[in-house]
Protein backbone atom coordinates (compact mmCIF):
# COMPACT_ATOMS: atom_id res chain seq x y z
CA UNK A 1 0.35 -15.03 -47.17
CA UNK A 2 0.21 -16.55 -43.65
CA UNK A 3 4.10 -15.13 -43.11
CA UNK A 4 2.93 -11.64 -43.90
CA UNK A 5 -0.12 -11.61 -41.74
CA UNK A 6 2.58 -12.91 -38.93
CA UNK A 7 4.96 -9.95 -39.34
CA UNK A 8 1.90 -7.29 -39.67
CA UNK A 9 0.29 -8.67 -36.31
CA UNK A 10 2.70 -7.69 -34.31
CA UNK A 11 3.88 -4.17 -36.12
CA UNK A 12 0.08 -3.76 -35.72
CA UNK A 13 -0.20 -4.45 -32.23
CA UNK A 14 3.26 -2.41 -31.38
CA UNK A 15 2.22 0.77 -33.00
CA UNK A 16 -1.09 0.62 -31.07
CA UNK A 17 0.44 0.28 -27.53
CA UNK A 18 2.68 3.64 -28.49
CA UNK A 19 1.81 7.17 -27.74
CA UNK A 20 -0.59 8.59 -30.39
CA UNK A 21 2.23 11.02 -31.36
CA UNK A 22 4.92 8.62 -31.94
CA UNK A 23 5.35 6.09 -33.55
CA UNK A 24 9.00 3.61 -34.65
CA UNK A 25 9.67 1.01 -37.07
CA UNK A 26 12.23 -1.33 -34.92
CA UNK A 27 15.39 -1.36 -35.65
CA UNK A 28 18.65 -3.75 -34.57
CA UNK A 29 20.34 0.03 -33.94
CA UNK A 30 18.38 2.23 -32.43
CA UNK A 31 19.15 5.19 -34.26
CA UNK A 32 18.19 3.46 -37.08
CA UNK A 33 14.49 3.23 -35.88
CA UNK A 34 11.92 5.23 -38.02
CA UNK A 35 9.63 7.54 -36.26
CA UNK A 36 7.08 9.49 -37.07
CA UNK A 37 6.51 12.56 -34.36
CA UNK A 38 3.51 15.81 -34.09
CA UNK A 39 4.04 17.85 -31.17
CA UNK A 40 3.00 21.52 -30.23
CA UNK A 41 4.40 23.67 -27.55
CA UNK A 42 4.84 20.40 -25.64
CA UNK A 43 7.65 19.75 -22.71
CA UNK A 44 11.17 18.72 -24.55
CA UNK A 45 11.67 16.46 -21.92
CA UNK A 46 8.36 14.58 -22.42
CA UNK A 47 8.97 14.85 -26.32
CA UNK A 48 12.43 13.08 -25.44
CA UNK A 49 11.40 10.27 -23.44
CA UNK A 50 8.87 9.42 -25.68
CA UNK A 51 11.28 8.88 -28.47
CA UNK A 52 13.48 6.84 -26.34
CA UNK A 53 10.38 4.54 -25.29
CA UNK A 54 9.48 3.89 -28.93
CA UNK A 55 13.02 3.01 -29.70
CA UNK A 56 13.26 0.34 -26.75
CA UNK A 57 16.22 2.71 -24.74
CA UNK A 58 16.06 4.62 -21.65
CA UNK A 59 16.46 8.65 -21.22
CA UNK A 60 18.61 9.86 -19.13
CA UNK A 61 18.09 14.15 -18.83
CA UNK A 62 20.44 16.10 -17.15
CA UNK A 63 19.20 19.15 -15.14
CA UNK A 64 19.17 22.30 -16.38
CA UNK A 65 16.04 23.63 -18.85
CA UNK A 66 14.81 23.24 -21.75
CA UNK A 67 12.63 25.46 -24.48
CA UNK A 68 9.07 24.05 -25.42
CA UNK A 69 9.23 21.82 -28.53
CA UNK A 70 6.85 22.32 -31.95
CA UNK A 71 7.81 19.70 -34.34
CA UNK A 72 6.03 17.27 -36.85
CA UNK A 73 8.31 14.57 -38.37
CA UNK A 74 7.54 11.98 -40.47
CA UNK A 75 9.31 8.30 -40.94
CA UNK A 76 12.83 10.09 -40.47
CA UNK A 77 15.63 8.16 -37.91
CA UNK A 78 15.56 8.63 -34.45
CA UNK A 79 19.10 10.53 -34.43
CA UNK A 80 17.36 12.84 -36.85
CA UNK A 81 14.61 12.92 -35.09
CA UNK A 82 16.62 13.89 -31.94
CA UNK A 83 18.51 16.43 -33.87
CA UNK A 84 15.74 18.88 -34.66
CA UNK A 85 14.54 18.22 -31.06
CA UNK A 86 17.60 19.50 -29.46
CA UNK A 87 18.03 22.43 -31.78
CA UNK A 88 14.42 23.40 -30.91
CA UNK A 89 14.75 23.03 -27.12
CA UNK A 90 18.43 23.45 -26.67
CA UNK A 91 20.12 20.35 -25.26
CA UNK A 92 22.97 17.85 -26.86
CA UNK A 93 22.12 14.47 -26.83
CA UNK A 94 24.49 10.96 -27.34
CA UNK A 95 23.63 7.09 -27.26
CA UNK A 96 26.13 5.48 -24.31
CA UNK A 97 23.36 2.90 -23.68
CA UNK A 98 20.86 5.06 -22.41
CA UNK A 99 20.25 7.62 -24.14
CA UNK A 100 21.48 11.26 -22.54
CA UNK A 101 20.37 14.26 -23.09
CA UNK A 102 21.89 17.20 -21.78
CA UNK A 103 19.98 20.89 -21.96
CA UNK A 104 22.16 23.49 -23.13
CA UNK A 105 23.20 26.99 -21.65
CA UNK A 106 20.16 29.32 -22.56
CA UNK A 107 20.90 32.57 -25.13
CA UNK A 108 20.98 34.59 -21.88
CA UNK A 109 22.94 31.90 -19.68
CA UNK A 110 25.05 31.70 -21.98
CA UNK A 111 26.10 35.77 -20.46
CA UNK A 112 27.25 33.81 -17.56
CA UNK A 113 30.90 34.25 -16.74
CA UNK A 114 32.50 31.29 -18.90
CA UNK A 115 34.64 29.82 -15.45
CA UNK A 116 34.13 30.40 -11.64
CA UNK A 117 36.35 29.57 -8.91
CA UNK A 118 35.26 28.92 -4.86
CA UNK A 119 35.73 26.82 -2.24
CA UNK A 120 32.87 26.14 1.09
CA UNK A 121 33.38 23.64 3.38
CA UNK A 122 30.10 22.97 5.97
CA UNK A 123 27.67 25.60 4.63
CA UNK A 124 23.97 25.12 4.04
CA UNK A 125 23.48 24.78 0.19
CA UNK A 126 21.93 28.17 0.12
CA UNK A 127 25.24 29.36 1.18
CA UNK A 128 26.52 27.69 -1.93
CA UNK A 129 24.63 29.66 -4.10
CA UNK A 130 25.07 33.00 -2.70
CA UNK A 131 28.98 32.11 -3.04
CA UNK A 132 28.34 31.23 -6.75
CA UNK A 133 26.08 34.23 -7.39
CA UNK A 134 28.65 36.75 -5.69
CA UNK A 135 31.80 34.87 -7.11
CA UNK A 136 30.35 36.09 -11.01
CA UNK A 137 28.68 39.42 -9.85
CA UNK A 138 25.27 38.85 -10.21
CA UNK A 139 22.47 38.90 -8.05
CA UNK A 140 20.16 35.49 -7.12
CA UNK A 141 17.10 34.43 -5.81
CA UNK A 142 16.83 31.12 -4.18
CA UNK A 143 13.46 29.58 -3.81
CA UNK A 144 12.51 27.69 -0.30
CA UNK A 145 12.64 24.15 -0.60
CA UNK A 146 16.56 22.86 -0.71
CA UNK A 147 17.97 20.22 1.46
CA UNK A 148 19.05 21.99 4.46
CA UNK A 149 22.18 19.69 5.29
CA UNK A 150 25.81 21.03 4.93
CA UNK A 151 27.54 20.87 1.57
CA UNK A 152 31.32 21.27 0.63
CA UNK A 153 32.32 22.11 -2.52
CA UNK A 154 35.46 23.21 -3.68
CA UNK A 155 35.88 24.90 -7.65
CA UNK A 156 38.95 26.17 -9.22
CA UNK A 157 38.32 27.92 -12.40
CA UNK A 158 35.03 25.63 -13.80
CA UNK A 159 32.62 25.96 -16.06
CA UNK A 160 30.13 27.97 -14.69
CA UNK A 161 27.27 26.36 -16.09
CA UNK A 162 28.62 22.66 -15.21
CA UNK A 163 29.06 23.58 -11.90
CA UNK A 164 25.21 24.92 -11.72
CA UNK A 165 24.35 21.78 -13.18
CA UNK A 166 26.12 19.72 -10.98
CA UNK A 167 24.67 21.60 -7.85
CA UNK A 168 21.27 21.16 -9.03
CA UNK A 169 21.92 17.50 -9.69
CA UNK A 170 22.69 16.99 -6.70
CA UNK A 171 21.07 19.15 -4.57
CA UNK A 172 17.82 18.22 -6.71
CA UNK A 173 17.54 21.67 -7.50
CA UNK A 174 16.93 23.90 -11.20
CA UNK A 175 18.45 27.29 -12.14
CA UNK A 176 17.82 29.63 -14.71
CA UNK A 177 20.10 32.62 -15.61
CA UNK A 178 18.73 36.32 -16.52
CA UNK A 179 21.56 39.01 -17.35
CA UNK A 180 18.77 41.17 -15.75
CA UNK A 181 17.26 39.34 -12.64
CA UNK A 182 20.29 36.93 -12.23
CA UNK A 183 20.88 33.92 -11.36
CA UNK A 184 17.49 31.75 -9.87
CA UNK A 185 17.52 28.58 -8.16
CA UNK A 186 14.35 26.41 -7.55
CA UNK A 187 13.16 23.31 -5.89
CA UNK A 188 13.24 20.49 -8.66
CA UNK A 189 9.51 19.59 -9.52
């Protein structure tokens, strides 16, 4: 009796210092771990991390967006869990000891020309953008607030939406992509 009260103590006392909407069962592999998730219109991102806390890893997101998650789960695997997740909000995931996530081209990014090929050497990295935006026809808006030192970059024939997300990553930038409006590049927040 006294060995059960000493596992339930501390299962007691870990599901109470968790987020009310998740919960895990440990497990020695972490995608093994059972949680138990309710979330409505919340950010993926925030959904994400809190999965990866309750599993004992670390998220790691890539820039780039991701839709707003609506999901109740209950006592499934955290690699099921992370499934639905990233089919809701559109963004692969993998376990390399962290966990990564990486958001997926949008339904109307995915318009974007599939490869795009330029090369800037010493140019402001609004510069970079215009280059991008006029190397795949399309018009873009570039909101104030990027680093203002100069930037080389040289692409021959890249994914087009690896290259955006490299930018932003390390220009600490997002972009969005609107067959419409165009391409749009903001200040990270």
């Amino acid at each position: 009796m006294n060995a059960l009260i000493l596992i339930l103590v501390p299962l007691l006392v870990s599901l109470i210092a968790l987020p009310v909407d998740v919960r895990a069962a440990a497990a020695a592999d972490p995608l093994e771990a059972r949680v138990t998730i309710a979330f409505s219109q919340a950010s993926a991102a925030g959904v994400i991390g809190s999965l990866a806390a309750a599993a004992g890893v670390k998220a790691e997101i890539a820039v780039g967006s991701m839709r707003p998650v609506t999901i109740t789960l209950t006592n499934v695997k955290l690699g099921t869990a992370l499934n639905a997740v990233c089919e809701n909000a559109l963004c692969s995931w993998r376990l390399s000891g962290s966990l990564l996530v990486t958001p997926l081209p949008s339904e109307s990014s995915a318009l974007l020309p599939p490869r795009v090929s330029f090369e800037l050497w010493d140019v402001s990295p609004t510069d970079v953008f215009r280059a991008l935006a006029s190397a795949i026809g399309a018009a873009v808006t570039i909101e104030p607030g990027l680093p203002s030192d100069p930037v080389s970059f040289n692409f021959k024939n890249a994914p087009t939406p690896e290259v955006l997300n490299m930018l932003c990553n390390m220009l600490q930038c997002s972009w969005d992509f609107d067959p419409a409006r165009g391409l749009r590049v903001m200040q990270k927040r």
